[in-house]
PDB file of N, CA and C in Angstrom:
ATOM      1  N   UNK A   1      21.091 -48.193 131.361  1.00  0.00           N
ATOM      2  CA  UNK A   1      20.478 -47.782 130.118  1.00  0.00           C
ATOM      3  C   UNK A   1      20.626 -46.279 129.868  1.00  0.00           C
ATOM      4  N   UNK A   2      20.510 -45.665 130.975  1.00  0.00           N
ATOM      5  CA  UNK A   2      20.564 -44.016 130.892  1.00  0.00           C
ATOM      6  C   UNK A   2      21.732 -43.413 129.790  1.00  0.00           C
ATOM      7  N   UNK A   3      22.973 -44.253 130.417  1.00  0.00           N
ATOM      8  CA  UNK A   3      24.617 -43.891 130.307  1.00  0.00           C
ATOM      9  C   UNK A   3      24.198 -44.134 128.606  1.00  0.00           C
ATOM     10  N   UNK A   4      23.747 -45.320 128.244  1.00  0.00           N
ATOM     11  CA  UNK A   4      23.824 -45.519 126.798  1.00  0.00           C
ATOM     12  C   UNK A   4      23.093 -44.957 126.131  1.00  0.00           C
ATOM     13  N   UNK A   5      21.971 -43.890 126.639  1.00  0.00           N
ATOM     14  CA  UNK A   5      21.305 -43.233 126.030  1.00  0.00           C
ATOM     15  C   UNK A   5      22.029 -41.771 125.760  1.00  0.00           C
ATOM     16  N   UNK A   6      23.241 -41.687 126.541  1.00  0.00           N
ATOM     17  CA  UNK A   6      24.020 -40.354 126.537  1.00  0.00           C
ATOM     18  C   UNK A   6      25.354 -40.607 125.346  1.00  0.00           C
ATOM     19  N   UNK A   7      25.360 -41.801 125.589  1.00  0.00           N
ATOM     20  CA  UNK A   7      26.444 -41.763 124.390  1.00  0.00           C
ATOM     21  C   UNK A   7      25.971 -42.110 122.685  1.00  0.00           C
ATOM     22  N   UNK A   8      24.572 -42.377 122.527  1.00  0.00           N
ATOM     23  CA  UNK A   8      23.828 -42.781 121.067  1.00  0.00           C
ATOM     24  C   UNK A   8      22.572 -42.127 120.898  1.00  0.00           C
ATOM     25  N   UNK A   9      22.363 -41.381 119.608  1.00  0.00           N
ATOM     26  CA  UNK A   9      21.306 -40.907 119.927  1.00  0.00           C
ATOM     27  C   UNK A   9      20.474 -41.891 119.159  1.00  0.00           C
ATOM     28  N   UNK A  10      21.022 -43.277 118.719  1.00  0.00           N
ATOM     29  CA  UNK A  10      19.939 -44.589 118.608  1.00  0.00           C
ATOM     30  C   UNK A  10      19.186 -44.763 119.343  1.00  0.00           C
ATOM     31  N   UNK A  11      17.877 -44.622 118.930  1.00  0.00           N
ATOM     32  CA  UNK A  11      17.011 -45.791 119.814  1.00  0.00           C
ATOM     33  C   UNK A  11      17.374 -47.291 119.927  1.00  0.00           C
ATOM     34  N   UNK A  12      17.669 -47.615 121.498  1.00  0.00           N
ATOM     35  CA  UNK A  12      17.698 -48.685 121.811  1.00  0.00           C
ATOM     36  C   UNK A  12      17.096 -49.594 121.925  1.00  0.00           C
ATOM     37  N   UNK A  13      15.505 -49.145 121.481  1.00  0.00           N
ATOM     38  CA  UNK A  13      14.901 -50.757 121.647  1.00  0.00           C
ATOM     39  C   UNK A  13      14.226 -50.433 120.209  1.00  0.00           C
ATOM     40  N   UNK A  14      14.853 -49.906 119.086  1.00  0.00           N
ATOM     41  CA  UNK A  14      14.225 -50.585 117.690  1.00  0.00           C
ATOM     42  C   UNK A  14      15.849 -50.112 116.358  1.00  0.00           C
ATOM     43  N   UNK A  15      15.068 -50.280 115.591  1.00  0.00           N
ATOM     44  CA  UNK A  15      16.574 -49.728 114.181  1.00  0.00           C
ATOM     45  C   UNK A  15      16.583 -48.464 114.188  1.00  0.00           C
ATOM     46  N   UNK A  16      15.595 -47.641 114.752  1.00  0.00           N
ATOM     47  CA  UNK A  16      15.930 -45.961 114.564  1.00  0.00           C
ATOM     48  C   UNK A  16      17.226 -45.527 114.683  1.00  0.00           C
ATOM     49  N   UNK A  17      17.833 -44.806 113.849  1.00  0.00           N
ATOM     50  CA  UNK A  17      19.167 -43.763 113.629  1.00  0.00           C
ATOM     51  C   UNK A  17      19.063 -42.721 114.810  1.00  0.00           C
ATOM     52  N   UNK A  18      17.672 -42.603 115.254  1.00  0.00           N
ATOM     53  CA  UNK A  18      17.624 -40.959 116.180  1.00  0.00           C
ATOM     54  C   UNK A  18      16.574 -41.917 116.889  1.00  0.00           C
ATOM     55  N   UNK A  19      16.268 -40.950 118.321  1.00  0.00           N
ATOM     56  CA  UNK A  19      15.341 -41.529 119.212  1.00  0.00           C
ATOM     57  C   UNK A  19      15.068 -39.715 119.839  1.00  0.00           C
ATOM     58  N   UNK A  20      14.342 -39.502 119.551  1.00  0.00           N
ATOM     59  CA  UNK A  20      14.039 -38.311 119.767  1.00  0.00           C
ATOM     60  C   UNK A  20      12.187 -38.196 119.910  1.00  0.00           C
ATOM     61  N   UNK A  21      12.030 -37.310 120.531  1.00  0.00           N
ATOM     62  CA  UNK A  21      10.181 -36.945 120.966  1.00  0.00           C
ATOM     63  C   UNK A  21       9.657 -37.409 119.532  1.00  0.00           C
ATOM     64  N   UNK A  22      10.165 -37.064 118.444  1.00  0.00           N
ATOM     65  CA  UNK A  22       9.297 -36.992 117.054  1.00  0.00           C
ATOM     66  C   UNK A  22       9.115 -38.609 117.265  1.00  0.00           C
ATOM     67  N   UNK A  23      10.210 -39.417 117.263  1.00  0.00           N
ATOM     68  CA  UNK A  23      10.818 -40.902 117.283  1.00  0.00           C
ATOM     69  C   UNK A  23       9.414 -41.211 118.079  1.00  0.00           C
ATOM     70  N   UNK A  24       9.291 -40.844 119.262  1.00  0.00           N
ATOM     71  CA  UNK A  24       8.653 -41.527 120.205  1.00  0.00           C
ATOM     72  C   UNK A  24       7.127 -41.369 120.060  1.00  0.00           C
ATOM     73  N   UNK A  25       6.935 -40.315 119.957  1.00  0.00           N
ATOM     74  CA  UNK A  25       5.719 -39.991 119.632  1.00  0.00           C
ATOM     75  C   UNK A  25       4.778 -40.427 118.424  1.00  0.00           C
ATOM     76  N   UNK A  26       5.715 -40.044 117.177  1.00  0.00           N
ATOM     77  CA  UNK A  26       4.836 -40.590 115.859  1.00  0.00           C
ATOM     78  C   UNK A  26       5.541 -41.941 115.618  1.00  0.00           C
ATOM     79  N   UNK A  27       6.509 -42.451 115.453  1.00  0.00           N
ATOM     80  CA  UNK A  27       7.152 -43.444 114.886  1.00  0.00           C
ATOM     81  C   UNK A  27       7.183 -44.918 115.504  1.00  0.00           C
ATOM     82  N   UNK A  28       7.793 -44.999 116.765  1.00  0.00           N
ATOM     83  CA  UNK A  28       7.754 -45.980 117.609  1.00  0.00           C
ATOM     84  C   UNK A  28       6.881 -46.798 117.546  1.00  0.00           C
ATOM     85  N   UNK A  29       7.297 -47.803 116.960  1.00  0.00           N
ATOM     86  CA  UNK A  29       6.270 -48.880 117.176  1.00  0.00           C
ATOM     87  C   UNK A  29       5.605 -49.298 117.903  1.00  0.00           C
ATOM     88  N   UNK A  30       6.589 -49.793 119.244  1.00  0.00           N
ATOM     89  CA  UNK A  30       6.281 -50.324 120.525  1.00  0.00           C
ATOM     90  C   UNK A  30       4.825 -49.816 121.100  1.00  0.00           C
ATOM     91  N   UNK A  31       4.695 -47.940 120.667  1.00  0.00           N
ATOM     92  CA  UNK A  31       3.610 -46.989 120.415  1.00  0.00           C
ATOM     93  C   UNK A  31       2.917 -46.961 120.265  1.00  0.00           C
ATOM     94  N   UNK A  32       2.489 -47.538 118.983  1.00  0.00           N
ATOM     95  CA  UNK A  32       1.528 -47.711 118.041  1.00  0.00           C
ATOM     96  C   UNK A  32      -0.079 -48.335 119.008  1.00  0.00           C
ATOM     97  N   UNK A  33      -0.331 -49.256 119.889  1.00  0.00           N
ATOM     98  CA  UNK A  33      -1.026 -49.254 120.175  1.00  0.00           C
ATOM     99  C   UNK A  33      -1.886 -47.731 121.149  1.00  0.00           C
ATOM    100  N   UNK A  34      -1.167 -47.066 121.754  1.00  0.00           N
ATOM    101  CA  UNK A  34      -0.936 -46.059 122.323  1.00  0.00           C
ATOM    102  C   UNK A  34      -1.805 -44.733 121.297  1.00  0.00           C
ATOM    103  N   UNK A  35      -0.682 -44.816 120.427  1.00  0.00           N
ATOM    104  CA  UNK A  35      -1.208 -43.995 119.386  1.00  0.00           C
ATOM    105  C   UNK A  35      -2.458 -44.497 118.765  1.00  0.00           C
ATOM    106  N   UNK A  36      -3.309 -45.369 118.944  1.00  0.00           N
ATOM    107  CA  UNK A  36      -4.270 -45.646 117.752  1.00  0.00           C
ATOM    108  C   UNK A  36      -5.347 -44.916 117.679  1.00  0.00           C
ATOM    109  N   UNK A  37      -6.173 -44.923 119.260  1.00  0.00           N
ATOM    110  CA  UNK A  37      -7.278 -43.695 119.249  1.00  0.00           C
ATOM    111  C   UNK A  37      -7.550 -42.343 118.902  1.00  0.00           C
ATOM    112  N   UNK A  38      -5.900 -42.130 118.915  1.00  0.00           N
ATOM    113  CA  UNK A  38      -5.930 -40.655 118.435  1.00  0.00           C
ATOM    114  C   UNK A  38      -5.498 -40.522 117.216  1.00  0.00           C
ATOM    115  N   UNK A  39      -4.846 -41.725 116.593  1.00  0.00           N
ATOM    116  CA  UNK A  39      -5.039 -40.921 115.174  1.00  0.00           C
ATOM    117  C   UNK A  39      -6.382 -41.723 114.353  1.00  0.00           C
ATOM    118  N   UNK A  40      -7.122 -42.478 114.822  1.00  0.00           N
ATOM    119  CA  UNK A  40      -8.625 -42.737 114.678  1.00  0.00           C
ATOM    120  C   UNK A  40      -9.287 -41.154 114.431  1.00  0.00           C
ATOM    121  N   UNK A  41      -9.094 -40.695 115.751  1.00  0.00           N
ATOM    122  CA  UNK A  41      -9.440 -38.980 115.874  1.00  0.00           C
ATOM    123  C   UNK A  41      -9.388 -38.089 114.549  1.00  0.00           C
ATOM    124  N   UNK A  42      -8.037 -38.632 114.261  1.00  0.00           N
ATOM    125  CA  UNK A  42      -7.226 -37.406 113.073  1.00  0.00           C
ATOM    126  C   UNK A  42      -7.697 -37.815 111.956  1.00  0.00           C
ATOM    127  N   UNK A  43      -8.215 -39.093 111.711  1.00  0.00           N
ATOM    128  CA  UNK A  43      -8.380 -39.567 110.508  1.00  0.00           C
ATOM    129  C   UNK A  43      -7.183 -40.218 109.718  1.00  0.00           C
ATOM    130  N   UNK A  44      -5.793 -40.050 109.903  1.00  0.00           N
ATOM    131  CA  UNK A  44      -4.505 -40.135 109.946  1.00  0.00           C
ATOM    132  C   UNK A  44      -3.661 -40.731 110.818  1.00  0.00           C
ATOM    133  N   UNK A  45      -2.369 -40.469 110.583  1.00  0.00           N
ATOM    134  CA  UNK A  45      -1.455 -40.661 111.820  1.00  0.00           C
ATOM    135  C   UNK A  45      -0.745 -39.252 112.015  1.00  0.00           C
ATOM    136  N   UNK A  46      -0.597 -39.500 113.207  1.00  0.00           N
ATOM    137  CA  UNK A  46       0.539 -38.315 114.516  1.00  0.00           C
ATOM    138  C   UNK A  46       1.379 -38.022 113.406  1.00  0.00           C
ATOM    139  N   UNK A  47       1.650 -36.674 113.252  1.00  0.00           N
ATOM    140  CA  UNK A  47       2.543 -35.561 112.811  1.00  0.00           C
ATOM    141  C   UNK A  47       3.091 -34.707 113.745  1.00  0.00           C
ATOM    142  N   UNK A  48       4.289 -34.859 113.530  1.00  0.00           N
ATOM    143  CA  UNK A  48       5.255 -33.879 114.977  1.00  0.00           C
ATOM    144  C   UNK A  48       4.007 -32.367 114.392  1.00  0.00           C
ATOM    145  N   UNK A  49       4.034 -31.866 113.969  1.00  0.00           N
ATOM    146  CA  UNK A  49       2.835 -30.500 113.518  1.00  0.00           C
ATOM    147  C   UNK A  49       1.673 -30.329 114.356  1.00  0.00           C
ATOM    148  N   UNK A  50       1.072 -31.892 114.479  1.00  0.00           N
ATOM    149  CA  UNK A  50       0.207 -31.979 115.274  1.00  0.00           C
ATOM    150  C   UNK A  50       0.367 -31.398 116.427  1.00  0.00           C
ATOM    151  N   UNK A  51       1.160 -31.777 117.630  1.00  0.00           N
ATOM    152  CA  UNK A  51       1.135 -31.218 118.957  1.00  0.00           C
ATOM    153  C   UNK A  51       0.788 -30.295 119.459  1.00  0.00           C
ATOM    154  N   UNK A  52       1.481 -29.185 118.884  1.00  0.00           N
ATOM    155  CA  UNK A  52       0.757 -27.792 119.302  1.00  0.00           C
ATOM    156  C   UNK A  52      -0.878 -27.661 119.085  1.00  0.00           C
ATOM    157  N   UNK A  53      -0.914 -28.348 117.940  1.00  0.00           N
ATOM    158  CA  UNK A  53      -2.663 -27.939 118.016  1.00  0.00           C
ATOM    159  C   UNK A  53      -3.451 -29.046 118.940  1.00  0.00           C
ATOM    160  N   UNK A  54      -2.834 -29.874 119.329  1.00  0.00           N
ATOM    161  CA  UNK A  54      -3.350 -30.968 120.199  1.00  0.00           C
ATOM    162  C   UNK A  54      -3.131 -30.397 121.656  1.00  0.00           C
ATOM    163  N   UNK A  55      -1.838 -29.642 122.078  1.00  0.00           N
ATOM    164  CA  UNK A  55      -1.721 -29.063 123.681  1.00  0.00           C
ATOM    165  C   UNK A  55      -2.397 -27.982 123.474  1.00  0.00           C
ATOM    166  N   UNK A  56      -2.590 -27.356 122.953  1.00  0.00           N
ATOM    167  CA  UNK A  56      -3.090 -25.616 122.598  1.00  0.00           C
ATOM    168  C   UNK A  56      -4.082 -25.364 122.213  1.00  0.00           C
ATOM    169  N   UNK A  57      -4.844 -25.959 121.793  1.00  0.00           N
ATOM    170  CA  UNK A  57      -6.341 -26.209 120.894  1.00  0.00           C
ATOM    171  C   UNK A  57      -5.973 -25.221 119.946  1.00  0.00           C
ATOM    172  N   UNK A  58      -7.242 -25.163 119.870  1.00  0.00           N
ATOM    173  CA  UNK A  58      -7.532 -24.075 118.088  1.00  0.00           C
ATOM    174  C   UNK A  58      -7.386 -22.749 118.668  1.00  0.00           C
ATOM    175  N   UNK A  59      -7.927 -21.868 117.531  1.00  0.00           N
ATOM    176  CA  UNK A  59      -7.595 -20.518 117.703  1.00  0.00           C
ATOM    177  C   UNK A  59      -9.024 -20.236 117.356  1.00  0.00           C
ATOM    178  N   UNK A  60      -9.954 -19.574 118.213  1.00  0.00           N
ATOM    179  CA  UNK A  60     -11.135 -18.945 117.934  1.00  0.00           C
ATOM    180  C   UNK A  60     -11.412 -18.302 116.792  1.00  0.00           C
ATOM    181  N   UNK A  61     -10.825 -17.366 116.461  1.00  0.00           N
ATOM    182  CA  UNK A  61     -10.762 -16.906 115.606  1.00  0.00           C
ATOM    183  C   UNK A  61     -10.281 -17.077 113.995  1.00  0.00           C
ATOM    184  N   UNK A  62     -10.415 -18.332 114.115  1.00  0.00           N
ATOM    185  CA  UNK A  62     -10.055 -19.274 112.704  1.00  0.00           C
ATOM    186  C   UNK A  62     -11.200 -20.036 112.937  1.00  0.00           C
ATOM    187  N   UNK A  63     -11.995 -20.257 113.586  1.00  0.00           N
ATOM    188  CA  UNK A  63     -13.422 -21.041 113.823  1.00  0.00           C
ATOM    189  C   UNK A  63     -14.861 -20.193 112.782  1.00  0.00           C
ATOM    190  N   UNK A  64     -15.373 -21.379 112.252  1.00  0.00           N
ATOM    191  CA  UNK A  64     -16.726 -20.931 111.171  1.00  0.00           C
ATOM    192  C   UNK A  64     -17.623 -20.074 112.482  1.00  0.00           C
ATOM    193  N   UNK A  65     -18.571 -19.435 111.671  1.00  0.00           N
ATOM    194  CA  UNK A  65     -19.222 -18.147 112.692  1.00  0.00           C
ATOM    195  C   UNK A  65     -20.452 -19.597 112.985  1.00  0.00           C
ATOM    196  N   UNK A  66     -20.583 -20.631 112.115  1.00  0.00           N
ATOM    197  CA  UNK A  66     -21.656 -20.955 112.764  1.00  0.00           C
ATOM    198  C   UNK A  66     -21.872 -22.013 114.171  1.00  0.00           C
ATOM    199  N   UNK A  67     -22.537 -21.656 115.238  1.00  0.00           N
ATOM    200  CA  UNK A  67     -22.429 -22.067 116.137  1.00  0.00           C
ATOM    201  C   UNK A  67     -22.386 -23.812 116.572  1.00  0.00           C
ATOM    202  N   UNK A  68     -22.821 -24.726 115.763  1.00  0.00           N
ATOM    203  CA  UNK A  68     -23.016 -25.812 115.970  1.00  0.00           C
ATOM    204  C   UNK A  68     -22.137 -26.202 115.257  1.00  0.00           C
ATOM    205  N   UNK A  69     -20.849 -25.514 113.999  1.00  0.00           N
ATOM    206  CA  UNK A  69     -20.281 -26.301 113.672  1.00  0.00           C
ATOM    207  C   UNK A  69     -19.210 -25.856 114.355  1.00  0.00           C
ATOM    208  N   UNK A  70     -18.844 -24.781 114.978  1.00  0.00           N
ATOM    209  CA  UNK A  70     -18.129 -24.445 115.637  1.00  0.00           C
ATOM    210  C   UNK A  70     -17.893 -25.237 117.033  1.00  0.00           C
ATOM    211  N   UNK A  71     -19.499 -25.740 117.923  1.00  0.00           N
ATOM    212  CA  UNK A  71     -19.534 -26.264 118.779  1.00  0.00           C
ATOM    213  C   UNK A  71     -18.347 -27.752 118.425  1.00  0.00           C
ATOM    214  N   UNK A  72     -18.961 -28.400 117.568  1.00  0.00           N
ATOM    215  CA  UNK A  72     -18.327 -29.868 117.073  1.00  0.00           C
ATOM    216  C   UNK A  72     -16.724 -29.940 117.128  1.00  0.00           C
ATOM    217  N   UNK A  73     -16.395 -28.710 116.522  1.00  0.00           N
ATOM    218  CA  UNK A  73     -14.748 -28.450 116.077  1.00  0.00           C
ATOM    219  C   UNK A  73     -14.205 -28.485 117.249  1.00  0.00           C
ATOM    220  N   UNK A  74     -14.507 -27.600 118.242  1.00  0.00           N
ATOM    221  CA  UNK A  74     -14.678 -27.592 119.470  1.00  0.00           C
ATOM    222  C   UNK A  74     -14.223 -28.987 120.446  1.00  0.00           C
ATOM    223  N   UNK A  75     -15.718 -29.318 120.389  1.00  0.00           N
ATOM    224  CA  UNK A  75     -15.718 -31.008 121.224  1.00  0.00           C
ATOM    225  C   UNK A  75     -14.370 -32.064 120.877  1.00  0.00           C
ATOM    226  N   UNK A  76     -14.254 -31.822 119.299  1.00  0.00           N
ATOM    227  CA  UNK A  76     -13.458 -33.002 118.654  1.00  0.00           C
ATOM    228  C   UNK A  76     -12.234 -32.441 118.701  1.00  0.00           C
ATOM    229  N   UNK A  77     -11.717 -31.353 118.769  1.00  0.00           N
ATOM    230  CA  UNK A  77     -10.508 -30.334 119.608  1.00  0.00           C
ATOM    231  C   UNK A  77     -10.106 -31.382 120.787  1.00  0.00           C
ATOM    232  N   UNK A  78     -11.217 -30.833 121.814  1.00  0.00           N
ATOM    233  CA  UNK A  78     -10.654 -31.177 123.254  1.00  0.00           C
ATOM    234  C   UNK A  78     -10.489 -32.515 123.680  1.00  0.00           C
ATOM    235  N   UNK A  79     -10.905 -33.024 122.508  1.00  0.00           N
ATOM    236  CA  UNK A  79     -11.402 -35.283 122.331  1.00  0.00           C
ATOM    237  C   UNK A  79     -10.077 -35.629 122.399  1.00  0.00           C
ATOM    238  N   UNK A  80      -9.517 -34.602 121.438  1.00  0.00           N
ATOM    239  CA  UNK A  80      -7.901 -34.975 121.017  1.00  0.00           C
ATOM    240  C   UNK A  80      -7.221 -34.595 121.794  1.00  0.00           C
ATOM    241  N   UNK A  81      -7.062 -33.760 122.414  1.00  0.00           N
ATOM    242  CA  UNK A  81      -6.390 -33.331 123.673  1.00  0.00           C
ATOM    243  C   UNK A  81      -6.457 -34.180 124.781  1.00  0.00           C
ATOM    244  N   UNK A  82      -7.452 -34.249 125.082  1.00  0.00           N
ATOM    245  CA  UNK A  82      -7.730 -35.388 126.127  1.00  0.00           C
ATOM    246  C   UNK A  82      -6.897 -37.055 125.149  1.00  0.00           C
ATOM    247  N   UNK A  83      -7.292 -37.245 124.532  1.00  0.00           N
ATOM    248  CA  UNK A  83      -6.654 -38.151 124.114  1.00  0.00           C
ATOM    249  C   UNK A  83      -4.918 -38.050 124.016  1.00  0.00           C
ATOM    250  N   UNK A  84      -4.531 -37.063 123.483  1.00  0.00           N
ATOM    251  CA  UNK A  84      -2.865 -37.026 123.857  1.00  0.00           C
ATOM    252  C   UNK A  84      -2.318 -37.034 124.575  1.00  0.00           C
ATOM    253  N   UNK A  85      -3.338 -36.139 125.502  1.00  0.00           N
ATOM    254  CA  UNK A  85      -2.596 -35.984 127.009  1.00  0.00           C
ATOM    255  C   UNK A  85      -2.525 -37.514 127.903  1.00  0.00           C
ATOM    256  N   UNK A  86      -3.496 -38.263 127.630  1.00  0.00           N
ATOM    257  CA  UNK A  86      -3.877 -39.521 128.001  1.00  0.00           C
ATOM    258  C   UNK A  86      -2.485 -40.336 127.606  1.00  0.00           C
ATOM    259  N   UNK A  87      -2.316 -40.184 126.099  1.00  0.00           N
ATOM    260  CA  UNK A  87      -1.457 -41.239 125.515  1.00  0.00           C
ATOM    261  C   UNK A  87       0.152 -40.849 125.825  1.00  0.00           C
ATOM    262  N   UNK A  88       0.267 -39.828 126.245  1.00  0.00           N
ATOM    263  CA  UNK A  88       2.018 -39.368 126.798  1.00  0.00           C
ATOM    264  C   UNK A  88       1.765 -39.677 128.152  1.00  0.00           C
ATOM    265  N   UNK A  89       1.078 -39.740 129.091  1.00  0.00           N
ATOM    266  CA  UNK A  89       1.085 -40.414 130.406  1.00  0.00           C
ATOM    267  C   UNK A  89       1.308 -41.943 130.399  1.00  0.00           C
ATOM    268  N   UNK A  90       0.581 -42.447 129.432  1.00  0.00           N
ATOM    269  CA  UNK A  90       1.039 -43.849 129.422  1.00  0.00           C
ATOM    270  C   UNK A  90       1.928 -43.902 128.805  1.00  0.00           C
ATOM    271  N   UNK A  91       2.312 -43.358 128.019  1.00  0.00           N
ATOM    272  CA  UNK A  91       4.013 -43.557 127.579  1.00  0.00           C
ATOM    273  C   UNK A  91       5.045 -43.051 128.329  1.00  0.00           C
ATOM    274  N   UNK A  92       5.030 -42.365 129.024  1.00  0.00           N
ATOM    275  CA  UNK A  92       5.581 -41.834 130.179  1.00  0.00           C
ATOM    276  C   UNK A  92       5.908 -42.894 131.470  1.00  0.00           C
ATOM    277  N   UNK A  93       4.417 -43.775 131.922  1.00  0.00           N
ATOM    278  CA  UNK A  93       4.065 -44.508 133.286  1.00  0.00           C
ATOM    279  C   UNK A  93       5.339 -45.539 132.389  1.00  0.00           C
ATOM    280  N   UNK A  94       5.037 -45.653 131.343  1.00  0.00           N
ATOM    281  CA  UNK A  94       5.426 -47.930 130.813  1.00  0.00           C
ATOM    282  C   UNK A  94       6.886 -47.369 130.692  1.00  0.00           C
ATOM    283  N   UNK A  95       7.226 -46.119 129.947  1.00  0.00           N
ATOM    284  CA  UNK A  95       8.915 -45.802 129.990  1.00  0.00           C
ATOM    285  C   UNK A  95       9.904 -45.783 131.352  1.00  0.00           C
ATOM    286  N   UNK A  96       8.745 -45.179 132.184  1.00  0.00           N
ATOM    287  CA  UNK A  96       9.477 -45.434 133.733  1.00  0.00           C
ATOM    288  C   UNK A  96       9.683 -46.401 134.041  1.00  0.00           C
ATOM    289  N   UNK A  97       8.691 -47.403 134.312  1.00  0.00           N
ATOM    290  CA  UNK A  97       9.198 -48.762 134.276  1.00  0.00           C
ATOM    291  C   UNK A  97       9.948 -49.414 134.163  1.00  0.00           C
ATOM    292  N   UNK A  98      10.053 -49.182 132.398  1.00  0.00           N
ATOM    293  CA  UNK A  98      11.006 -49.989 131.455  1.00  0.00           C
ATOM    294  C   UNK A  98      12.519 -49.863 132.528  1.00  0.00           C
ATOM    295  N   UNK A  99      12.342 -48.436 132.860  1.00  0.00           N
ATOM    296  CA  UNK A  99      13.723 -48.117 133.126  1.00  0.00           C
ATOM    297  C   UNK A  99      14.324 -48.426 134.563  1.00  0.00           C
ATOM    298  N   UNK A 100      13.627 -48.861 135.124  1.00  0.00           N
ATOM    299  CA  UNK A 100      13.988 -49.212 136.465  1.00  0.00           C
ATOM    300  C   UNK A 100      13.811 -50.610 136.925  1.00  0.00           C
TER     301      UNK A 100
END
């Protein structure tokens, strides 16, 4: 599977033209269960945009001065983080698999 992943940049297990992180991350079906809690979180779905603010959190200094709503932004920040980081490990563990 590797070899055929070097010669197409198709995804091999759906119709995608490209199979790339964006592919895998927001698009992928197979995914989609994976993805659901966190974009529950977002209110939405996964945007390649998203990531950085999901590995990186916020920026303090773009945070309201008031403390409890700041606290919340906060909590529901690191909810999502924890949640991404969660959901690329299991996409990570089931891809290894797949592949061996």
């Amino acid at each position: 599977m590797a070899q055929e992943t070097a010669h197409s940049p198709a995804c091999l297990l759906c119709p995608a033209d490209i199979d790339e992180v964006e592919h895998m991350l927001c698009e992928y079906m197979y995914w989609c269960g994976e993805r659901r809690e966190l974009e529950q979180s977002l209110g939405r779905p996964l945007r390649p945009e998203d990531v950085i603010n999901l590995l990186w959190g916020l920026f303090l200094a773009d945070l309201p001065e008031d403390i409890g709503t700041r606290s919340r932004i906060i909590s529901a920040s690191n909810r999502r983080k924890e949640l991404f980081t969660h959901m690329v490990e299991v996409m990570m563990g089931i891809g290894l698999q797949r592949r061996t």
